[in-house]
N, C-alpha and C. Protein backbone atom coordinates (compact mmCIF):
# COMPACT_ATOMS: atom_id res chain seq x y z
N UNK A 1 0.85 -1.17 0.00
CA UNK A 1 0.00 0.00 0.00
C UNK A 1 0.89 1.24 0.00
N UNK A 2 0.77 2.15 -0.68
CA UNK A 2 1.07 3.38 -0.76
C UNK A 2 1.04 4.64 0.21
N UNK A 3 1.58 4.92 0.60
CA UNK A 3 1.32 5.85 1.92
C UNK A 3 1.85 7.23 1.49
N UNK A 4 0.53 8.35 1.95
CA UNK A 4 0.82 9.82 1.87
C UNK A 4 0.88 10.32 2.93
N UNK A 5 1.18 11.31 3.70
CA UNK A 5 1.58 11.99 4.20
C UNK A 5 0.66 11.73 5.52
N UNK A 6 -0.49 11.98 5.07
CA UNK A 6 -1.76 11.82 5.49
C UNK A 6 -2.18 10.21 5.86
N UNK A 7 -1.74 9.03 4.89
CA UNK A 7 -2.14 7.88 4.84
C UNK A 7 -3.80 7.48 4.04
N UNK A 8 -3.87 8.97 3.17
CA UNK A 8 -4.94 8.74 2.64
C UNK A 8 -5.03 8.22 1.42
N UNK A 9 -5.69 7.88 0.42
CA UNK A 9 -5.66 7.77 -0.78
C UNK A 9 -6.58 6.96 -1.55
N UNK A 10 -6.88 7.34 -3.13
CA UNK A 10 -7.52 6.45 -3.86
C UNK A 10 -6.72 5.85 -4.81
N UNK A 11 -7.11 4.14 -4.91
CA UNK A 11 -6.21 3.57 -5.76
C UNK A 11 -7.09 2.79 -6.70
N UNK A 12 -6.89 2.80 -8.36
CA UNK A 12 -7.33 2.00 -9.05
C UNK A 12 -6.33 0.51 -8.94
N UNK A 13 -5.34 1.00 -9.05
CA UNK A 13 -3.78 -0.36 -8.54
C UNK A 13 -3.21 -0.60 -7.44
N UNK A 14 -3.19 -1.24 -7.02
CA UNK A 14 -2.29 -1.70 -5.64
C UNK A 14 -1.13 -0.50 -5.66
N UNK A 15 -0.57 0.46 -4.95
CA UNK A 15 0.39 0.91 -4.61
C UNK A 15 0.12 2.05 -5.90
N UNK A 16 -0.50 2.38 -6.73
CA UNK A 16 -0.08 3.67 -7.47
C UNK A 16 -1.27 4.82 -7.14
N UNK A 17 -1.32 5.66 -5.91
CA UNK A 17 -2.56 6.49 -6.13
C UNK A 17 -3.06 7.81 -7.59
N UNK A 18 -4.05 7.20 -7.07
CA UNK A 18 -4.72 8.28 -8.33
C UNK A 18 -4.68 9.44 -7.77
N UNK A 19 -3.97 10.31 -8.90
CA UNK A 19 -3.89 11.85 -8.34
C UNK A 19 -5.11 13.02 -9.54
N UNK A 20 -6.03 12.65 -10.00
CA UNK A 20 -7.00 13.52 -10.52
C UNK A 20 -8.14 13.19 -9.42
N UNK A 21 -8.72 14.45 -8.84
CA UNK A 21 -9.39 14.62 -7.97
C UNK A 21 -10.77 14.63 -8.10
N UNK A 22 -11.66 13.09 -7.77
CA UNK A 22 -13.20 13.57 -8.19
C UNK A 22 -13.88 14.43 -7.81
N UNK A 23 -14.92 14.57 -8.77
CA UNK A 23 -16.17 15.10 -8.16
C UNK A 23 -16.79 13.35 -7.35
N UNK A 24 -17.82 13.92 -6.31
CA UNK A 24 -18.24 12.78 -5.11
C UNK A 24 -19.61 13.50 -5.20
N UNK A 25 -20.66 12.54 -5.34
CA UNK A 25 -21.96 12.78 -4.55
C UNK A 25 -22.08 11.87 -3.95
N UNK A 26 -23.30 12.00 -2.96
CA UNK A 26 -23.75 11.05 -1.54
C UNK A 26 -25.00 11.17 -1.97
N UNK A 27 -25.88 9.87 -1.99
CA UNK A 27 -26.91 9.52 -1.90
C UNK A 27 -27.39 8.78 -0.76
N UNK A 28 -28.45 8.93 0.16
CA UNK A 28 -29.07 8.11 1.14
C UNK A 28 -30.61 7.62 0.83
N UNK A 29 -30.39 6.74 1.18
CA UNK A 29 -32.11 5.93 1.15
C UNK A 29 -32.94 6.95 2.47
N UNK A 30 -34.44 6.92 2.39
CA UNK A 30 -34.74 7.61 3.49
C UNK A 30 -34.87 7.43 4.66
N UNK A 31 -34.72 6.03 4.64
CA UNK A 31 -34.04 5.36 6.20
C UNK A 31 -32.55 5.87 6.86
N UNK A 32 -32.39 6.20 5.37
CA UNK A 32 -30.40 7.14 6.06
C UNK A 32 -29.47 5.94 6.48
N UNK A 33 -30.35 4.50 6.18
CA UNK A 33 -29.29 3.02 6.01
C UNK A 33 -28.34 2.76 5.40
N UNK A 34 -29.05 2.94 3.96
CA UNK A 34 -28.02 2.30 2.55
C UNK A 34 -28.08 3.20 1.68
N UNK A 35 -27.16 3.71 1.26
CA UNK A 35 -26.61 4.57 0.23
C UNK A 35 -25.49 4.58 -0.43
N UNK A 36 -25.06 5.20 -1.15
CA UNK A 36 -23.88 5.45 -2.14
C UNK A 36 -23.35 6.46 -2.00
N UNK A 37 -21.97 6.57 -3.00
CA UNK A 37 -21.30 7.81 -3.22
C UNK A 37 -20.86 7.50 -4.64
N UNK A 38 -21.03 8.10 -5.35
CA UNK A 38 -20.69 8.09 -6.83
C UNK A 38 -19.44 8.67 -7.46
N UNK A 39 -18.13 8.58 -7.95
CA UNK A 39 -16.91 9.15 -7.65
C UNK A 39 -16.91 9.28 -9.08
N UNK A 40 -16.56 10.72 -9.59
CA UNK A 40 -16.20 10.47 -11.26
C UNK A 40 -14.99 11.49 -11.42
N UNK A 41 -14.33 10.67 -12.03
CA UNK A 41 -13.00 11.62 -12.32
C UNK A 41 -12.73 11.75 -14.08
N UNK A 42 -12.68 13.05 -13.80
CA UNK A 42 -12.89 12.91 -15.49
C UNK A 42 -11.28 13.66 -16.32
N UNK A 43 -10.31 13.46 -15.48
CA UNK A 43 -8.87 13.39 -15.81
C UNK A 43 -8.22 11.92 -15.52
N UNK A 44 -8.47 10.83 -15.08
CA UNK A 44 -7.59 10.08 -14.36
C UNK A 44 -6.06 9.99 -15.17
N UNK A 45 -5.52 9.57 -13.86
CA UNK A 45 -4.07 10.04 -14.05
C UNK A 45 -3.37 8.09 -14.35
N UNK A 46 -4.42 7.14 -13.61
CA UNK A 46 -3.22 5.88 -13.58
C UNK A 46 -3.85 4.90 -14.66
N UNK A 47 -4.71 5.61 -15.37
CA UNK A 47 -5.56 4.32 -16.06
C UNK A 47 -5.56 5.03 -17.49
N UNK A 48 -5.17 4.16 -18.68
CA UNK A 48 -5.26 4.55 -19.79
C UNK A 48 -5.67 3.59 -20.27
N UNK A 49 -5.51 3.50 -21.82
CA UNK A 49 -5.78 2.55 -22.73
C UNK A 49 -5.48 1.79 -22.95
N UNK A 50 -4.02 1.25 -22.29
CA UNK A 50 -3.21 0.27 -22.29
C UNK A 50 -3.34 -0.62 -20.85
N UNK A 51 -3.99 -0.08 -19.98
CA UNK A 51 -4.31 -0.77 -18.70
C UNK A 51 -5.38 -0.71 -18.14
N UNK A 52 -6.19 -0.18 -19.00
CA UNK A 52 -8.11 0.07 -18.19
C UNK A 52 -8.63 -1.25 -18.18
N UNK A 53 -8.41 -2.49 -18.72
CA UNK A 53 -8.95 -3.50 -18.84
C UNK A 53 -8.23 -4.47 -17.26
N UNK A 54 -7.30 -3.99 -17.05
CA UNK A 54 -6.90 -4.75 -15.92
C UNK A 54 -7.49 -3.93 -14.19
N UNK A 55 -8.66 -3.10 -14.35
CA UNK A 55 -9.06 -1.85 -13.45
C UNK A 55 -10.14 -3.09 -13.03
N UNK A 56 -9.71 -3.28 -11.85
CA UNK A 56 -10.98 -4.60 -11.15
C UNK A 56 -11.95 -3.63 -10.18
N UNK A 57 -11.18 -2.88 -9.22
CA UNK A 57 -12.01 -2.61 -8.04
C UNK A 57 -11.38 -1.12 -8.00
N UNK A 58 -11.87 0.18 -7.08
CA UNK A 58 -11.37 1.35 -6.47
C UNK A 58 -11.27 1.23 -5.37
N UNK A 59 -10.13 1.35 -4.61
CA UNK A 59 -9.47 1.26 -3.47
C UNK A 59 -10.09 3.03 -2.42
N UNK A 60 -10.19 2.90 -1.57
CA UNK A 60 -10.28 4.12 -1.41
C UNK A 60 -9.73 3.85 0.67
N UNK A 61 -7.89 4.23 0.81
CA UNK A 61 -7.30 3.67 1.68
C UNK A 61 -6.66 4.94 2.86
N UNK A 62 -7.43 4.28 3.93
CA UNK A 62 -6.65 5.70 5.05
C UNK A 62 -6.33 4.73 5.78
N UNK A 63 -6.17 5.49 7.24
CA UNK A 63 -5.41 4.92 8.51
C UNK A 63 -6.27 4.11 9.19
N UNK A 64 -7.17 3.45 8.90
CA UNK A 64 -8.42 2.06 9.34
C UNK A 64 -8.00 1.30 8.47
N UNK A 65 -7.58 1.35 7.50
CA UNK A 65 -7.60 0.73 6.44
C UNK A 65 -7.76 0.62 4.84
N UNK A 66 -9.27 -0.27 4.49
CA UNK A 66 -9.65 0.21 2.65
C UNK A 66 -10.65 -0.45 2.59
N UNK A 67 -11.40 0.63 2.30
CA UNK A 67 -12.84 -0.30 1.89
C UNK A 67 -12.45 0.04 -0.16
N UNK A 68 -13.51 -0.57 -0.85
CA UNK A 68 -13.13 -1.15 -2.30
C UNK A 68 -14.76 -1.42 -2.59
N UNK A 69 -14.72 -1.09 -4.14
CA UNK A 69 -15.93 -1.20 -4.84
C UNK A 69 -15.12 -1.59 -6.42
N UNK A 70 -15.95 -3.01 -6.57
CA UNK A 70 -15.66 -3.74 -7.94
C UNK A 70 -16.95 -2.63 -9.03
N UNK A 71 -17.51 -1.50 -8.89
CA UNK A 71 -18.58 -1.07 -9.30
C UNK A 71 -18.14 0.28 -10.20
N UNK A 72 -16.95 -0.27 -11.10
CA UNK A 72 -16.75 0.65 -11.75
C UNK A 72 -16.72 0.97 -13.30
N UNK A 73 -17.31 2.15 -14.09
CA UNK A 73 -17.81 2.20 -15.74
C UNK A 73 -16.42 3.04 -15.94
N UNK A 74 -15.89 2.59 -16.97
CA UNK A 74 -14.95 3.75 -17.80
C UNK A 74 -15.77 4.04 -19.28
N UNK A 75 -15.23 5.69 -19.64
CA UNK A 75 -15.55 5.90 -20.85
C UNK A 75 -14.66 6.22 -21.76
N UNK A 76 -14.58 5.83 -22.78
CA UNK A 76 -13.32 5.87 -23.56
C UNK A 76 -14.21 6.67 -24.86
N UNK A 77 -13.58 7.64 -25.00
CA UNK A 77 -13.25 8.49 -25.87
C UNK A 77 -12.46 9.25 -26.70
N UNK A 78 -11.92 9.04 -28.42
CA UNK A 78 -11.49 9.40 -29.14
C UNK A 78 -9.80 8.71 -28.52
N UNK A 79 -9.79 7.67 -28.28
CA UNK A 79 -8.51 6.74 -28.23
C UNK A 79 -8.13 7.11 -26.52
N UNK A 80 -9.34 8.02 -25.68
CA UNK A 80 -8.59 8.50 -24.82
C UNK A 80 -9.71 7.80 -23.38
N UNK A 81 -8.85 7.62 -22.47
CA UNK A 81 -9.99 7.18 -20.99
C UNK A 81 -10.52 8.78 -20.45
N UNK A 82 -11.72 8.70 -21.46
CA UNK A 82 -12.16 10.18 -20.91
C UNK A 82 -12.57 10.35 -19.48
N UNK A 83 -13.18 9.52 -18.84
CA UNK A 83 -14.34 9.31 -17.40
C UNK A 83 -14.01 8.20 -17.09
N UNK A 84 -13.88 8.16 -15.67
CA UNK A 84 -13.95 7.10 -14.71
C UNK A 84 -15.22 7.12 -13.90
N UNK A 85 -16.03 6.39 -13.63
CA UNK A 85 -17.36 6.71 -12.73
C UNK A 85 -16.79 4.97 -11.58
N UNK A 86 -17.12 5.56 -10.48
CA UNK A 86 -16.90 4.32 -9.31
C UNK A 86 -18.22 4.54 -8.74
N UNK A 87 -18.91 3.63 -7.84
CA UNK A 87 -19.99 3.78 -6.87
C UNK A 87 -19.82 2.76 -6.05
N UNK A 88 -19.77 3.00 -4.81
CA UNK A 88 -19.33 2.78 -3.58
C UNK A 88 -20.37 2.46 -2.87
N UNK A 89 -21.16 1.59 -2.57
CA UNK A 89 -22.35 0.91 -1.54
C UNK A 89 -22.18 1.13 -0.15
N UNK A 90 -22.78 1.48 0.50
CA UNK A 90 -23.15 1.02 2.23
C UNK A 90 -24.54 0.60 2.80
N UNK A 91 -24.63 -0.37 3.46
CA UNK A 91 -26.09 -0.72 3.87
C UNK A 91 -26.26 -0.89 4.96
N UNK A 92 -25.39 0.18 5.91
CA UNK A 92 -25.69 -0.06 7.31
C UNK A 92 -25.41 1.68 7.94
N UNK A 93 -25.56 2.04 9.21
CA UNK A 93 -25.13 3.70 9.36
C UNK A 93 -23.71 3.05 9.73
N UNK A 94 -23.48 1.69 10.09
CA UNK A 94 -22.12 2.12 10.71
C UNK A 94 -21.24 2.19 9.14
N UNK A 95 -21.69 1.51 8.26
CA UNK A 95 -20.58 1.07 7.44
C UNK A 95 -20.88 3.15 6.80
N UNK A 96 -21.94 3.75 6.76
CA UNK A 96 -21.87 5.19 6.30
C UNK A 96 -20.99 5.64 7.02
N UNK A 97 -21.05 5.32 8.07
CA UNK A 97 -19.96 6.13 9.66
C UNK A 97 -18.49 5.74 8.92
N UNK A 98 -18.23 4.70 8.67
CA UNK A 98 -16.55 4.58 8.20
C UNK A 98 -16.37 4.99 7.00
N UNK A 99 -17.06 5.18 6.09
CA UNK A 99 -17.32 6.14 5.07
C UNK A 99 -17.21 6.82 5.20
N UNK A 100 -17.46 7.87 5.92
CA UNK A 100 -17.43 9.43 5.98
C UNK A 100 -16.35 9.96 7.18
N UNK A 101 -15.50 8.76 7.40
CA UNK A 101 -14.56 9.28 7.98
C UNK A 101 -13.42 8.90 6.88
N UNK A 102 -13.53 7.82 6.37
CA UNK A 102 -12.53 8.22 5.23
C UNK A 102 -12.77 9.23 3.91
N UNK A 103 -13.89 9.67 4.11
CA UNK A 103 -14.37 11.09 3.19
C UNK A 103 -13.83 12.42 3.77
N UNK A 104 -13.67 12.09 4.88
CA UNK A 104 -13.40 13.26 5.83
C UNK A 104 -11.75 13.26 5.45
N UNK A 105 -11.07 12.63 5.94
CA UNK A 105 -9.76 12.36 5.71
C UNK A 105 -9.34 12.66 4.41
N UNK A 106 -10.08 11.98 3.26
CA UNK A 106 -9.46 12.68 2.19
C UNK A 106 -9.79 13.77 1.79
N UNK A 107 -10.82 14.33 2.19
CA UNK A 107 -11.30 15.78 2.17
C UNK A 107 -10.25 16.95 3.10
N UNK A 108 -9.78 16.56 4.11
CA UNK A 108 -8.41 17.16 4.73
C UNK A 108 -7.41 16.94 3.81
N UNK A 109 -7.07 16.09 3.49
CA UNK A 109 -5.57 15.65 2.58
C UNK A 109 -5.70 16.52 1.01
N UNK A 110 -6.91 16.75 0.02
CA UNK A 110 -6.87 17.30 -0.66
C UNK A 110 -6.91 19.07 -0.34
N UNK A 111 -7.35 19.13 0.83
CA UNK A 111 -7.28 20.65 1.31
C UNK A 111 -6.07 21.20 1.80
N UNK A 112 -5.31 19.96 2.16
CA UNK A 112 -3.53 20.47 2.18
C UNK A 112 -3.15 20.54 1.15
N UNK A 113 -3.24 20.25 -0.04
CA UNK A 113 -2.48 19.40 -1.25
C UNK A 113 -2.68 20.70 -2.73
């Protein structure tokens, strides 16, 4: 695993973080149980055309650990990986609770950066 400064990071690969910064929305069910976060980066920096086919899961790794979502669309445009879209599941408040502390964390780490 890759370690920043912070210990934060998103990884499409074991050990290389992605340095283009998504846009993130949060969706909640109205129970406020199970929801998503939808991650789209529409520069990515570690995934091209020559390695988007080997892109299994998004890592998304701080100081607890890494939670990971196999739930990811690329769009390829004009020979180029235009969009990355990830979506990230939770179906419990606690698993939202460790969510949003590693949202939090990388939300500090990009505000140093």
């Amino acid at each position: 695993m890759t370690k920043t400064n912070e210990n934060v990071a998103i990884q499409f690969f074991k050990g290389k973080n992605e340095k283009d910064h998504p846009e993130i929305r949060l969706f909640r069910d109205l129970d406020g149980k199970k929801g998503k976060a939808i991650y789209k980066f529409f520069s990515p920096t570690t995934i091209t055309l020559e390695n988007f086919e080997s892109v299994k899961k998004m890592y998304l790794i701080d100081s607890e650990g890494e939670l990971s979502t196999k739930k990811i669309d690329l769009y390829i445009l004009e020979d180029k990986v235009k969009e990355v879209k990830s979506t990230y599941n939770w179906n419990s408040e606690k698993e939202f609770d460790r969510f949003m502390r590693f949202a939090s964390r990388y939300a500090n780490f990009l505000s140093n950066h």
